[in-house]
PDB file of N, CA and C in Angstrom:
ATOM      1  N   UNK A   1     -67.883 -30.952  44.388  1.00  0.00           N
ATOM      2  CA  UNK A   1     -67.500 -31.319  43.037  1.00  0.00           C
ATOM      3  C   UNK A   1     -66.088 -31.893  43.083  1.00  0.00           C
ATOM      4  N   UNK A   2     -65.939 -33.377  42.400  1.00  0.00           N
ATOM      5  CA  UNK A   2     -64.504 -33.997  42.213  1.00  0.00           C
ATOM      6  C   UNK A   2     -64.217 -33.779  40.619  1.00  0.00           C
ATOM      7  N   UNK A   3     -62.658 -32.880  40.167  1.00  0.00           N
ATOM      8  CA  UNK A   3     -62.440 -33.383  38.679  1.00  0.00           C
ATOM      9  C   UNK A   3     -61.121 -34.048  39.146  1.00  0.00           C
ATOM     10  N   UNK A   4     -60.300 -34.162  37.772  1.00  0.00           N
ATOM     11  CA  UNK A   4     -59.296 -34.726  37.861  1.00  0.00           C
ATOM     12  C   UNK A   4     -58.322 -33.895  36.675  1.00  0.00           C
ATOM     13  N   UNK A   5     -56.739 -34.135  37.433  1.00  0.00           N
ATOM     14  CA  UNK A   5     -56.240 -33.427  36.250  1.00  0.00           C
ATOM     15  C   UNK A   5     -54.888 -33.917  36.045  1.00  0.00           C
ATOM     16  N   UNK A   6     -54.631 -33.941  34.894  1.00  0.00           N
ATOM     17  CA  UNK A   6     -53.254 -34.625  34.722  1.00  0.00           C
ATOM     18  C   UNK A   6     -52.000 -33.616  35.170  1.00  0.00           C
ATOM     19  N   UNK A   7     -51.316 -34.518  35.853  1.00  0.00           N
ATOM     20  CA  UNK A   7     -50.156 -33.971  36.344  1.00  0.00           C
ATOM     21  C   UNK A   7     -48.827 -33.247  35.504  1.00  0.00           C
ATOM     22  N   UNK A   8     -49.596 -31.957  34.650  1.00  0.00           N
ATOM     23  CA  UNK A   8     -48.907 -31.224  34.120  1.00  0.00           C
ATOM     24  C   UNK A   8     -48.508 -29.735  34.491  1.00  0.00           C
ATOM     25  N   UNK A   9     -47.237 -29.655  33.558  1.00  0.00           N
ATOM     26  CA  UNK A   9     -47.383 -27.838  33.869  1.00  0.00           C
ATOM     27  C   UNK A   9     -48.647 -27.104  33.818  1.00  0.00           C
ATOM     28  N   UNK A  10     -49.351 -27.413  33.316  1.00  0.00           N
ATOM     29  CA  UNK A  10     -50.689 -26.746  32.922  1.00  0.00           C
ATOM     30  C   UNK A  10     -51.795 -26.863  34.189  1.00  0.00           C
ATOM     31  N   UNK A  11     -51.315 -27.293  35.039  1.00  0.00           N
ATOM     32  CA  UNK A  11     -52.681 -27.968  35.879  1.00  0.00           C
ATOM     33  C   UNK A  11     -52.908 -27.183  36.833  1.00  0.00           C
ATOM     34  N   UNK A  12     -52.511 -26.270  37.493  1.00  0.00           N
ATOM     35  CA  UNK A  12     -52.479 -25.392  38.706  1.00  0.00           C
ATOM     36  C   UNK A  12     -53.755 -23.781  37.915  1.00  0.00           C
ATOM     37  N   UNK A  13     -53.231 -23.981  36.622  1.00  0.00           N
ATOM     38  CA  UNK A  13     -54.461 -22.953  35.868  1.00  0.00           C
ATOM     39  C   UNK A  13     -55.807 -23.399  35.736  1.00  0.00           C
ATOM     40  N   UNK A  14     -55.500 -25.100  35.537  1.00  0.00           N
ATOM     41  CA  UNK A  14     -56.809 -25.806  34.858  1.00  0.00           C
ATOM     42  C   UNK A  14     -57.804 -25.763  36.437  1.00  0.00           C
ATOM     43  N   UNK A  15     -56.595 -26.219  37.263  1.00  0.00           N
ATOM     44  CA  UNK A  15     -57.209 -26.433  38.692  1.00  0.00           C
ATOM     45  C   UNK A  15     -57.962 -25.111  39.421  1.00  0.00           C
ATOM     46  N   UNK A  16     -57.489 -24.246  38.646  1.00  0.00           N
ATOM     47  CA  UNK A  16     -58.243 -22.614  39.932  1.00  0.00           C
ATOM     48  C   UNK A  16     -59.871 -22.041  38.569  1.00  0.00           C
ATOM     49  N   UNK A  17     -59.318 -22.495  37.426  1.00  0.00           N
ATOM     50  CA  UNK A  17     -60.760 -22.532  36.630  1.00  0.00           C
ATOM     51  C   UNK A  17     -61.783 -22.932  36.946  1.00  0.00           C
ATOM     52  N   UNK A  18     -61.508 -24.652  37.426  1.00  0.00           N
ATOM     53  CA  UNK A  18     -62.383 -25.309  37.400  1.00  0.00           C
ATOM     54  C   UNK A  18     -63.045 -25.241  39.385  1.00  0.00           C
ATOM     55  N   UNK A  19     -62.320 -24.409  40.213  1.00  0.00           N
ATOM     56  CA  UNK A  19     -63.094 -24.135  41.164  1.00  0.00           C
ATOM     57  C   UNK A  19     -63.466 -22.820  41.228  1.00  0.00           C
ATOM     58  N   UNK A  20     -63.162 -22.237  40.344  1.00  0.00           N
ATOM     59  CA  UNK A  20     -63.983 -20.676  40.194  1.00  0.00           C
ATOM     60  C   UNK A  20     -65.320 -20.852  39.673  1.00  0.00           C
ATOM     61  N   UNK A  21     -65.491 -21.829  38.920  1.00  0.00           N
ATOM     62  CA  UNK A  21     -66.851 -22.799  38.354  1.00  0.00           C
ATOM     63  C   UNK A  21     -67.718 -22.899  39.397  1.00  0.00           C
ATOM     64  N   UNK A  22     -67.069 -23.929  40.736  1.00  0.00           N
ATOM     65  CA  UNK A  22     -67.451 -24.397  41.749  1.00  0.00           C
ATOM     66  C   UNK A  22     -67.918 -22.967  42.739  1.00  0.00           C
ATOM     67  N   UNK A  23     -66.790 -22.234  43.423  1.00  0.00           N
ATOM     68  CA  UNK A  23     -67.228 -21.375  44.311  1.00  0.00           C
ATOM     69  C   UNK A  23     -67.331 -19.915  43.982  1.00  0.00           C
ATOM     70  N   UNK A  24     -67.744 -19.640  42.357  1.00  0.00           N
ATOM     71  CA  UNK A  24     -68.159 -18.460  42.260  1.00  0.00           C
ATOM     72  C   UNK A  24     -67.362 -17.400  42.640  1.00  0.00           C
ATOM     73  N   UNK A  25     -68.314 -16.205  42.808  1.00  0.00           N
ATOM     74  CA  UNK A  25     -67.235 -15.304  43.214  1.00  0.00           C
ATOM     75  C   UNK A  25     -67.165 -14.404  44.983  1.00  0.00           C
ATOM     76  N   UNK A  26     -67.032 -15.875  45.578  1.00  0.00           N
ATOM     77  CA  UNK A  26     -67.168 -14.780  47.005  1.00  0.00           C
ATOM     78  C   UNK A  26     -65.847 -14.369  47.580  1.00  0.00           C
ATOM     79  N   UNK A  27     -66.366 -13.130  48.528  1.00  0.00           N
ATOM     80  CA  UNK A  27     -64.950 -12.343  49.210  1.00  0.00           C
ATOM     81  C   UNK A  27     -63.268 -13.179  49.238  1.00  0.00           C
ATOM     82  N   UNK A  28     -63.381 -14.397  49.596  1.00  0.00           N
ATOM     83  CA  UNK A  28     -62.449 -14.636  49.434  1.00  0.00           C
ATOM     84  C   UNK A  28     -61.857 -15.817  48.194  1.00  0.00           C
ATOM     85  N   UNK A  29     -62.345 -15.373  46.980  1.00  0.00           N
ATOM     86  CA  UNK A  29     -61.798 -15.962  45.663  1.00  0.00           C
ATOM     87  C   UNK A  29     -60.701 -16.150  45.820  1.00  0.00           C
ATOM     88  N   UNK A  30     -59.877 -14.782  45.738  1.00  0.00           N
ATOM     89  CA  UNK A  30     -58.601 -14.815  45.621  1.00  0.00           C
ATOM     90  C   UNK A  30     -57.549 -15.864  46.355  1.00  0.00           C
ATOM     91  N   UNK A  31     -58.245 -15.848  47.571  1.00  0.00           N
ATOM     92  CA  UNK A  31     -57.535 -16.560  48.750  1.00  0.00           C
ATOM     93  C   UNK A  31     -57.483 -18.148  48.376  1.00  0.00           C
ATOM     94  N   UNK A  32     -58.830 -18.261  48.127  1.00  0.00           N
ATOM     95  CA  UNK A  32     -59.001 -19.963  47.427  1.00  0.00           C
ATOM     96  C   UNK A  32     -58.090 -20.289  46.422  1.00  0.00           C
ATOM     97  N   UNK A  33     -58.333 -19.599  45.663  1.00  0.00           N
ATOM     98  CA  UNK A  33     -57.542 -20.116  43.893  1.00  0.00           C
ATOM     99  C   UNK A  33     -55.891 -19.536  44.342  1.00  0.00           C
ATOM    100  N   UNK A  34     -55.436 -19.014  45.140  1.00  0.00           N
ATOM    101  CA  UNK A  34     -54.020 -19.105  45.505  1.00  0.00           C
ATOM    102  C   UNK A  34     -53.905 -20.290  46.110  1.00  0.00           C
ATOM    103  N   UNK A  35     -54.346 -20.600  47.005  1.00  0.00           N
ATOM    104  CA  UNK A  35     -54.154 -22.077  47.685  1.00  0.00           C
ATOM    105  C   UNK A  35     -54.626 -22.578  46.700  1.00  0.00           C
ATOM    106  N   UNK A  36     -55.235 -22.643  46.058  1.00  0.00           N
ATOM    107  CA  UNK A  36     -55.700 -24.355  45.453  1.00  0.00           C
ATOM    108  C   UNK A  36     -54.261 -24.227  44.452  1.00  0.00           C
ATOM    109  N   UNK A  37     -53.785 -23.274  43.736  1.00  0.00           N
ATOM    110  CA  UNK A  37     -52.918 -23.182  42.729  1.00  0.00           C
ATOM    111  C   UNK A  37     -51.149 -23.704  43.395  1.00  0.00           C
ATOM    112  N   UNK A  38     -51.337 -23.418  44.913  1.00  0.00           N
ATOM    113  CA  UNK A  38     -50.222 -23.702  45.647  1.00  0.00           C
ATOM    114  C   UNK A  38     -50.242 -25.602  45.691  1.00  0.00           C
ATOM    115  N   UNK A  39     -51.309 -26.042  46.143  1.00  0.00           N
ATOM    116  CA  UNK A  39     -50.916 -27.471  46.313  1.00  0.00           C
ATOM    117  C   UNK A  39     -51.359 -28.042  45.087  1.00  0.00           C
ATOM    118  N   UNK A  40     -51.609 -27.758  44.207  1.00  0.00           N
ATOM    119  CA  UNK A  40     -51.870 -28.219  43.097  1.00  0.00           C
ATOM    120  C   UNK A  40     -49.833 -28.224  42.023  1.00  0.00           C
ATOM    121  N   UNK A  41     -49.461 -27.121  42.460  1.00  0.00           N
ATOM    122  CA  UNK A  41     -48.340 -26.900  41.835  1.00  0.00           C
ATOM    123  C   UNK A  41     -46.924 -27.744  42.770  1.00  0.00           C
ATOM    124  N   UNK A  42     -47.284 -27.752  43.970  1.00  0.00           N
ATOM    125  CA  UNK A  42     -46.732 -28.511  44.857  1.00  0.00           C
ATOM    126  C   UNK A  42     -46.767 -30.348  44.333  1.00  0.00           C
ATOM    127  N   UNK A  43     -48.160 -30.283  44.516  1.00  0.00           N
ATOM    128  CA  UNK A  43     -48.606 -31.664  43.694  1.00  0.00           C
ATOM    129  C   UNK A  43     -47.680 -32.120  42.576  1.00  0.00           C
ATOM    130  N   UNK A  44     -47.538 -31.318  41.252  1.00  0.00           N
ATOM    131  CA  UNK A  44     -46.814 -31.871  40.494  1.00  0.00           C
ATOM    132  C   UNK A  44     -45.203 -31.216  40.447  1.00  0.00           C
ATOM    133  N   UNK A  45     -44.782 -30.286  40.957  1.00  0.00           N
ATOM    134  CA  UNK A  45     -43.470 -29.976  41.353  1.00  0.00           C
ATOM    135  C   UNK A  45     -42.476 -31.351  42.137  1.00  0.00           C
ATOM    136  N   UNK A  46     -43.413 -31.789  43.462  1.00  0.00           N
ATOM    137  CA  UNK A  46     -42.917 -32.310  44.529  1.00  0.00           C
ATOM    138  C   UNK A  46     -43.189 -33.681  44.689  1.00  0.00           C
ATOM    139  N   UNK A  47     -44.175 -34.096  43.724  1.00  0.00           N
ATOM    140  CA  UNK A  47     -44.952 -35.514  44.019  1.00  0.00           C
ATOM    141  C   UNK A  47     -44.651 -36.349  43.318  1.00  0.00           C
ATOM    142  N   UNK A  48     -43.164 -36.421  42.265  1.00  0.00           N
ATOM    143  CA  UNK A  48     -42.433 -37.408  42.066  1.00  0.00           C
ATOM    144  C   UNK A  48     -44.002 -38.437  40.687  1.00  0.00           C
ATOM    145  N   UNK A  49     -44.475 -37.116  40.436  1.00  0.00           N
ATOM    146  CA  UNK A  49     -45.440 -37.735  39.174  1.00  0.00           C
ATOM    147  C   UNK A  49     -45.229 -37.339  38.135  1.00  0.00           C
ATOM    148  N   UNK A  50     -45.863 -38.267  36.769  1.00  0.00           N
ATOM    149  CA  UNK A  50     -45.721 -38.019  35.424  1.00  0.00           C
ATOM    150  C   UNK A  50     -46.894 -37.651  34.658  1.00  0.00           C
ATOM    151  N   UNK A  51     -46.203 -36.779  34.000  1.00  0.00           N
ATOM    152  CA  UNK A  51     -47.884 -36.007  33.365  1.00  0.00           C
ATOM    153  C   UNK A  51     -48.910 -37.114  32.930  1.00  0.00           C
ATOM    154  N   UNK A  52     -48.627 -38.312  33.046  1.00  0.00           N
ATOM    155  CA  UNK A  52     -49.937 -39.382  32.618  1.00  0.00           C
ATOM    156  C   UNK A  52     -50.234 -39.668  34.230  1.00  0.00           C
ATOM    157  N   UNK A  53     -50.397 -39.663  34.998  1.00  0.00           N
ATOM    158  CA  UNK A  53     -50.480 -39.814  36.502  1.00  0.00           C
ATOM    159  C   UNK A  53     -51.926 -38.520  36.528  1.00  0.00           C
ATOM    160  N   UNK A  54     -52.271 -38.658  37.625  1.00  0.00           N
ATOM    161  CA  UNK A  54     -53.543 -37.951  37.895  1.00  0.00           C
ATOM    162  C   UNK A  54     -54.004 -37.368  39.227  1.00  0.00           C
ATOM    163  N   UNK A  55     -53.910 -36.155  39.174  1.00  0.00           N
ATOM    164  CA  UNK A  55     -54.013 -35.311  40.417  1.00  0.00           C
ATOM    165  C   UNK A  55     -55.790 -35.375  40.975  1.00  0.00           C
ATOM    166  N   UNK A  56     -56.317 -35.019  41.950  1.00  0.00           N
ATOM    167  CA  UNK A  56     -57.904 -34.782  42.018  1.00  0.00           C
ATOM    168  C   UNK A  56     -57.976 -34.055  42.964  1.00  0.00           C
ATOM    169  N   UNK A  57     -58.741 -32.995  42.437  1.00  0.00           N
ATOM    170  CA  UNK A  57     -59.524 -32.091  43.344  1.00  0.00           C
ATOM    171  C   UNK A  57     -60.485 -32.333  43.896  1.00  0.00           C
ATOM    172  N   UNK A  58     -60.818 -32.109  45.008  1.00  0.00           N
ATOM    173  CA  UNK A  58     -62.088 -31.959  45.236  1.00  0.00           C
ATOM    174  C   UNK A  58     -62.523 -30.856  46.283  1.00  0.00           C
ATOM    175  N   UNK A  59     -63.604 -29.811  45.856  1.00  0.00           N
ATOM    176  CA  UNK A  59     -63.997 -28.959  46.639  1.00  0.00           C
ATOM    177  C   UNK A  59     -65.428 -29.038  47.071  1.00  0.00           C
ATOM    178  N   UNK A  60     -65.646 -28.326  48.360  1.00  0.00           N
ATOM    179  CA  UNK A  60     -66.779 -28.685  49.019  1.00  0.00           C
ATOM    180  C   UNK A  60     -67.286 -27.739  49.623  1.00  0.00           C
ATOM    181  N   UNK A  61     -68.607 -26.771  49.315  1.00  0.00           N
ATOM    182  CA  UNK A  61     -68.728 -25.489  50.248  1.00  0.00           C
ATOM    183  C   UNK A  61     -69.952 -26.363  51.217  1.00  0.00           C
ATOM    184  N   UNK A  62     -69.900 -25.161  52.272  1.00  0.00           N
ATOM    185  CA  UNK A  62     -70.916 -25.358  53.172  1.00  0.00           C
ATOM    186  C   UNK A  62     -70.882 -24.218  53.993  1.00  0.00           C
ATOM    187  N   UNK A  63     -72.447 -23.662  53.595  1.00  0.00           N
ATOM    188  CA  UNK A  63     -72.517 -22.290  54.240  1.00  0.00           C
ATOM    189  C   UNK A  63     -71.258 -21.115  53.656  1.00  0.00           C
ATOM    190  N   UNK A  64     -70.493 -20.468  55.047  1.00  0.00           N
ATOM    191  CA  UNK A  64     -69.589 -19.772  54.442  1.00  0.00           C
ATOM    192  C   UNK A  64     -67.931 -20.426  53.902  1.00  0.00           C
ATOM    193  N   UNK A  65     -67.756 -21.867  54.315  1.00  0.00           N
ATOM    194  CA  UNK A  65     -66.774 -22.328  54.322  1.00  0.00           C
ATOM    195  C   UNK A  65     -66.710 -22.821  53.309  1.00  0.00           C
ATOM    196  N   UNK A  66     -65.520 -23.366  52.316  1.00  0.00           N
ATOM    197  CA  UNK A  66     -64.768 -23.690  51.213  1.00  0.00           C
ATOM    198  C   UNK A  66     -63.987 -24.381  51.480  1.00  0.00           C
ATOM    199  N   UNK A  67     -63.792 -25.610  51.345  1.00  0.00           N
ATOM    200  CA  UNK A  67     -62.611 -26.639  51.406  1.00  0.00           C
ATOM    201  C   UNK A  67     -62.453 -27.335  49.920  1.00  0.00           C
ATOM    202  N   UNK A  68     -61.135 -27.563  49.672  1.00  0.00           N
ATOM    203  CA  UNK A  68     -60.550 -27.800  48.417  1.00  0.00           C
ATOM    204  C   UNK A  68     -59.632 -28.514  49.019  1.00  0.00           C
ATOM    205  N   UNK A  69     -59.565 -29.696  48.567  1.00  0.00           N
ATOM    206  CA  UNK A  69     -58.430 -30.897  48.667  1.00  0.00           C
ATOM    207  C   UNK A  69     -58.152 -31.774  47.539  1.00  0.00           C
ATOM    208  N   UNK A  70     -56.684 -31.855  47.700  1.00  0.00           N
ATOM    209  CA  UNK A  70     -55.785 -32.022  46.509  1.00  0.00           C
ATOM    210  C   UNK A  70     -54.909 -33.284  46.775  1.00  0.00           C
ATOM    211  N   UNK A  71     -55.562 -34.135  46.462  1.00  0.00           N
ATOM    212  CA  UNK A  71     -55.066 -36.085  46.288  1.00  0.00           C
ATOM    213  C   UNK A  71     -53.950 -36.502  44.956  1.00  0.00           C
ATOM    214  N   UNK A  72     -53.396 -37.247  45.582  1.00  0.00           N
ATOM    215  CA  UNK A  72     -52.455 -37.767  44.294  1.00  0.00           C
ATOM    216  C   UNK A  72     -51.801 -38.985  44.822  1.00  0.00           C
ATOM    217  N   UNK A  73     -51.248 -39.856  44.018  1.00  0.00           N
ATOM    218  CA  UNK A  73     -50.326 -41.055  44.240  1.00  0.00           C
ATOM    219  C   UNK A  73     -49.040 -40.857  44.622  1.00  0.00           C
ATOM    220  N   UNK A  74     -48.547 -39.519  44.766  1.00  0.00           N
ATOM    221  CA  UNK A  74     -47.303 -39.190  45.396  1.00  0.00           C
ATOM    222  C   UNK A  74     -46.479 -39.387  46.466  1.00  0.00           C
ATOM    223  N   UNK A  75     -45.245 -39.351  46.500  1.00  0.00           N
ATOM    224  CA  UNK A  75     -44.790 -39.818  47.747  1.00  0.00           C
ATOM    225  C   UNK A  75     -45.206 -39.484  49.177  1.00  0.00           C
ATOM    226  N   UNK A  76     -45.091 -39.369  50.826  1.00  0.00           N
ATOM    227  CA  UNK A  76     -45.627 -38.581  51.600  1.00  0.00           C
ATOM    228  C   UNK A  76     -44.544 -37.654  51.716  1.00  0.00           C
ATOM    229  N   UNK A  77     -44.469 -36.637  52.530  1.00  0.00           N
ATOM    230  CA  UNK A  77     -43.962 -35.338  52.975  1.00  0.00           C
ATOM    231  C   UNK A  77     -44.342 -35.240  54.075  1.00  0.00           C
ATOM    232  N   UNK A  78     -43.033 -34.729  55.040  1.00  0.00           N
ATOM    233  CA  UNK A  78     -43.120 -34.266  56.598  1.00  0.00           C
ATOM    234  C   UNK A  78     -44.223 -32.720  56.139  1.00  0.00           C
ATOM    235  N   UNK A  79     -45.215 -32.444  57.059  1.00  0.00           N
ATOM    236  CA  UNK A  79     -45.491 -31.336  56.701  1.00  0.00           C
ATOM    237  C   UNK A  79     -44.954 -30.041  57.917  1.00  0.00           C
ATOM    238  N   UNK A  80     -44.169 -30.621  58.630  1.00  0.00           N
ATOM    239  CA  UNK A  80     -43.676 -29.499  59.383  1.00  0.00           C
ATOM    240  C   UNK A  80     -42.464 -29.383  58.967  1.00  0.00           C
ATOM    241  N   UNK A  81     -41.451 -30.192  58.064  1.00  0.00           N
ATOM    242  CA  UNK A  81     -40.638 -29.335  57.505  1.00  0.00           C
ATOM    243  C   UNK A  81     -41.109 -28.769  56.543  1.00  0.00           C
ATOM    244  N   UNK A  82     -41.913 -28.950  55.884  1.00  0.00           N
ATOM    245  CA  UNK A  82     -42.364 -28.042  54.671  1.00  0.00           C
ATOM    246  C   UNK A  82     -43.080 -26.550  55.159  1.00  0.00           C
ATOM    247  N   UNK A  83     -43.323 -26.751  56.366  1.00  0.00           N
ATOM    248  CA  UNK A  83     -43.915 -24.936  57.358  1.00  0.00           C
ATOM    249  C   UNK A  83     -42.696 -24.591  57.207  1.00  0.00           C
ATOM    250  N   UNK A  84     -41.808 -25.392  57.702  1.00  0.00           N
ATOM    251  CA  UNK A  84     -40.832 -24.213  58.139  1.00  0.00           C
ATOM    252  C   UNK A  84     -39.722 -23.743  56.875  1.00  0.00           C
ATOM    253  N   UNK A  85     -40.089 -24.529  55.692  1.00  0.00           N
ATOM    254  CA  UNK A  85     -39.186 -24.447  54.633  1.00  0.00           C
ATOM    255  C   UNK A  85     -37.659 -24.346  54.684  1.00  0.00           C
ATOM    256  N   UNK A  86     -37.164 -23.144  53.947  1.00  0.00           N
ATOM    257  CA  UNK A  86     -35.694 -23.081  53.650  1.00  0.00           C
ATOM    258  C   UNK A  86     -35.136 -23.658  52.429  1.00  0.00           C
ATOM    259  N   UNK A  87     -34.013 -22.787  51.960  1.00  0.00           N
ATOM    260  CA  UNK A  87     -33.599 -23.112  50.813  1.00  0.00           C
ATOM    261  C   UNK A  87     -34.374 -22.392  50.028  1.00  0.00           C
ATOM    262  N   UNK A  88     -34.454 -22.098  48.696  1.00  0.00           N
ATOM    263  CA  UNK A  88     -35.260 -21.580  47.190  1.00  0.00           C
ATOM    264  C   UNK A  88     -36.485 -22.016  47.554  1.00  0.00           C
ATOM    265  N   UNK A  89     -37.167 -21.449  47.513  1.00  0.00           N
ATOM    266  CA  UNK A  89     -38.874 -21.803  47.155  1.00  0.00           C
ATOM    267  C   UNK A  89     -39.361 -22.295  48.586  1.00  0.00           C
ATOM    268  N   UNK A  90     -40.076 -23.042  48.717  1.00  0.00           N
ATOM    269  CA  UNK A  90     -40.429 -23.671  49.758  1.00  0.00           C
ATOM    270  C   UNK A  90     -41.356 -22.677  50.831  1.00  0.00           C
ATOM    271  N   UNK A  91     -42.261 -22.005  49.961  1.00  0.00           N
ATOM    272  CA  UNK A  91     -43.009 -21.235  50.328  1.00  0.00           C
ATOM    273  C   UNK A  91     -44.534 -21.588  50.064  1.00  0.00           C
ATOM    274  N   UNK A  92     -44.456 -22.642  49.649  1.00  0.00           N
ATOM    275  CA  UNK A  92     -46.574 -22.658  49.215  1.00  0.00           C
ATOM    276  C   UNK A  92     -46.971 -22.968  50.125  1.00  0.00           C
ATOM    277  N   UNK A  93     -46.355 -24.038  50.742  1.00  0.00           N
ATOM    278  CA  UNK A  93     -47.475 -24.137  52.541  1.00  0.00           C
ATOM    279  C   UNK A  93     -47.537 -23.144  52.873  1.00  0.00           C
ATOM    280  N   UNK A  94     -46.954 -22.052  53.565  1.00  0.00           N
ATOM    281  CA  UNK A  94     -46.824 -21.123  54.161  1.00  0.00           C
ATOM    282  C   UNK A  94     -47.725 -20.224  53.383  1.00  0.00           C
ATOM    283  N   UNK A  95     -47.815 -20.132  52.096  1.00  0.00           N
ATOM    284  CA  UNK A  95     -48.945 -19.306  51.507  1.00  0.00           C
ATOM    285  C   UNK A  95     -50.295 -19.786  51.657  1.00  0.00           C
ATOM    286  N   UNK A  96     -50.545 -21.193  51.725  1.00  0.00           N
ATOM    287  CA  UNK A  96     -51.797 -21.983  51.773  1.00  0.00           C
ATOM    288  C   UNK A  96     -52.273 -21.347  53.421  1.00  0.00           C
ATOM    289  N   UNK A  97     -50.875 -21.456  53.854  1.00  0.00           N
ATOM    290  CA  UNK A  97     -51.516 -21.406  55.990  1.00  0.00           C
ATOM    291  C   UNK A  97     -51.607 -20.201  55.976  1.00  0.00           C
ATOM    292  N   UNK A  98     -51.151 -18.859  55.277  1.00  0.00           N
ATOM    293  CA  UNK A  98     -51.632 -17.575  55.814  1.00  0.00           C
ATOM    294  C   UNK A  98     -52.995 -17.268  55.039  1.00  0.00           C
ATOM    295  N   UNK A  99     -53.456 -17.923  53.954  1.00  0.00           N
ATOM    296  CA  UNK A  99     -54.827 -17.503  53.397  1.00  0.00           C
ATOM    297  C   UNK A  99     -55.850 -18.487  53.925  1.00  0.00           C
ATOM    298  N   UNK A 100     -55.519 -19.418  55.027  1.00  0.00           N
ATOM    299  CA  UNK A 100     -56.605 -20.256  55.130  1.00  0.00           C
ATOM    300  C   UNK A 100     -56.696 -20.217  56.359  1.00  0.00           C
ATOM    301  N   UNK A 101     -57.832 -20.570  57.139  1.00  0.00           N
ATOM    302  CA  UNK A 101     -58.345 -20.752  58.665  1.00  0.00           C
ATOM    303  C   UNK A 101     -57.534 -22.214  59.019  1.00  0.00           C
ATOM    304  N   UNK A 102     -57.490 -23.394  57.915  1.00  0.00           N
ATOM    305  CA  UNK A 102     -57.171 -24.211  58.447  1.00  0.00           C
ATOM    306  C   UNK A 102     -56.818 -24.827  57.135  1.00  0.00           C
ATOM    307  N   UNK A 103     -55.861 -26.287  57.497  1.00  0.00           N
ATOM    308  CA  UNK A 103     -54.893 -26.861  56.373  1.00  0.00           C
ATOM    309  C   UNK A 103     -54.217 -27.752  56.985  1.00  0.00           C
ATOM    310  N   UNK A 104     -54.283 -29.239  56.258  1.00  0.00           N
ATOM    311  CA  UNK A 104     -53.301 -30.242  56.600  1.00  0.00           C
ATOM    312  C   UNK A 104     -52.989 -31.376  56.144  1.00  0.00           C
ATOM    313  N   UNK A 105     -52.171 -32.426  55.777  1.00  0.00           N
ATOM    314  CA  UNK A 105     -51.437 -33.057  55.202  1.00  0.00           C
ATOM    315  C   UNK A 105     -51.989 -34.362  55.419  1.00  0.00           C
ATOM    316  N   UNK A 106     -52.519 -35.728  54.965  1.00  0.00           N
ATOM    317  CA  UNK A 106     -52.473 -36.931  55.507  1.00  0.00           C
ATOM    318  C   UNK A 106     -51.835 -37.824  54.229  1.00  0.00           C
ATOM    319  N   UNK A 107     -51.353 -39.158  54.522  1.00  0.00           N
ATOM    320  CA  UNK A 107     -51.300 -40.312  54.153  1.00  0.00           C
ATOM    321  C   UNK A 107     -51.634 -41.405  54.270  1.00  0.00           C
ATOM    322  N   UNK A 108     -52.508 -41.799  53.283  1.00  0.00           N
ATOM    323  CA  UNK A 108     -52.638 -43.275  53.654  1.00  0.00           C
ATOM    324  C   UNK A 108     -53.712 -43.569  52.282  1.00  0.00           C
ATOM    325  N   UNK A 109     -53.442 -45.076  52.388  1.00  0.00           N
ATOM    326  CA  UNK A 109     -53.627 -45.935  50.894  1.00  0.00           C
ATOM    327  C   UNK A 109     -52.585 -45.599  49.930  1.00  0.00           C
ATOM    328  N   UNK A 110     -51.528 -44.844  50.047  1.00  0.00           N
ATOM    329  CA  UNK A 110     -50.295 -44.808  48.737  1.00  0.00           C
ATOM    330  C   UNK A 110     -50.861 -43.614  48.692  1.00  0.00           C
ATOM    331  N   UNK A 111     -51.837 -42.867  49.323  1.00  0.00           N
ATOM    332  CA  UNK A 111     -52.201 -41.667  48.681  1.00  0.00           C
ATOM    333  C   UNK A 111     -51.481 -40.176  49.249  1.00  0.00           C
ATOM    334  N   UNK A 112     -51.564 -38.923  48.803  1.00  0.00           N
ATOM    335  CA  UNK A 112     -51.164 -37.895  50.205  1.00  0.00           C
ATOM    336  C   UNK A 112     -52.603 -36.907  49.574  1.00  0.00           C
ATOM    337  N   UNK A 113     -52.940 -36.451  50.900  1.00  0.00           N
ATOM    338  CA  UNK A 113     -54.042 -35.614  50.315  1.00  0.00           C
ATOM    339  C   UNK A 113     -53.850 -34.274  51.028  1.00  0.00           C
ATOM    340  N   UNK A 114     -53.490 -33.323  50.563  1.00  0.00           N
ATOM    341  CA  UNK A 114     -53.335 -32.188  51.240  1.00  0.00           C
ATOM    342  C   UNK A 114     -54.994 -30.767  51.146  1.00  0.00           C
ATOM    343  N   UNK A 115     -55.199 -30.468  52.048  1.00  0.00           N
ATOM    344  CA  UNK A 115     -56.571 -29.524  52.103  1.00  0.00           C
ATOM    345  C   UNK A 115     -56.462 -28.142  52.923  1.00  0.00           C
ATOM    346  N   UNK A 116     -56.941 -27.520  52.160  1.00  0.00           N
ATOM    347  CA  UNK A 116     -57.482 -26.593  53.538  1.00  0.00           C
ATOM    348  C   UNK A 116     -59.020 -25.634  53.403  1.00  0.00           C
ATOM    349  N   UNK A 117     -59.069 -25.093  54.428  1.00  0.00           N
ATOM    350  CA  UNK A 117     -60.465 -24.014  54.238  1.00  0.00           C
ATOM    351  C   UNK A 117     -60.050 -22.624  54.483  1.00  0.00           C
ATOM    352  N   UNK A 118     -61.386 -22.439  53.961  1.00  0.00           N
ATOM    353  CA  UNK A 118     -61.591 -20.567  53.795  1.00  0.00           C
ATOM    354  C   UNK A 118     -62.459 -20.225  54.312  1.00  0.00           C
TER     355      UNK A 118
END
């Protein structure tokens, strides 16, 4: 399932609704809708967008796995300084990489799409 959501304060809630829709309620809910709420909030914190701009989810099960990836028109980002953070905040990767098996960053077409699984 792909939605879309405008790049507001509001969107990191709208975003873990609308995949609780998608992946129900298995063992690791919690784990999902923290990550999805992390790069979703990252998304419009960090991605240099305006609430008329447009974030997209898209999640995908198969079997036991869950992948949720989070596209936008935003600038790119090193993603190994963002592991290693520092300074205030700079903790949602690091929350995305300890609840997920796997997670990672690309660019290309103007786009950045950040994902991971469960």
């Amino acid at each position: 399932m792909t939605f879309e959501l405008a790049a507001s304060p509001d969107a990191p809630a709208r975003a873990r609704a609308s995949v609780l829709d998608v992946v129900g309620d298995p063992r690791s809910v919690d784990d999902i809708l923290l990550a999805t709420s992390e790069l979703v909030s990252n998304a419009v914190r960090h991605g240099d967008l305006s609430p008329d701009d447009v974030i997209t989810v898209d999640v995908e099960t198969s079997g036991e796995v869950v992948r949720v990836t989070v596209s936008h028109d935003g600038p790119p980002f090193d993603p190994l300084s963002a592991r290693t953070g520092g300074g205030l905040g700079g903790f949602g990767l690091r929350i995305v990489g300890a609840v997920s098996k796997r997670w990672d960053v690309s660019h290309r077409d103007g786009r950045t799409e950040t994902w991971f699984e469960v």
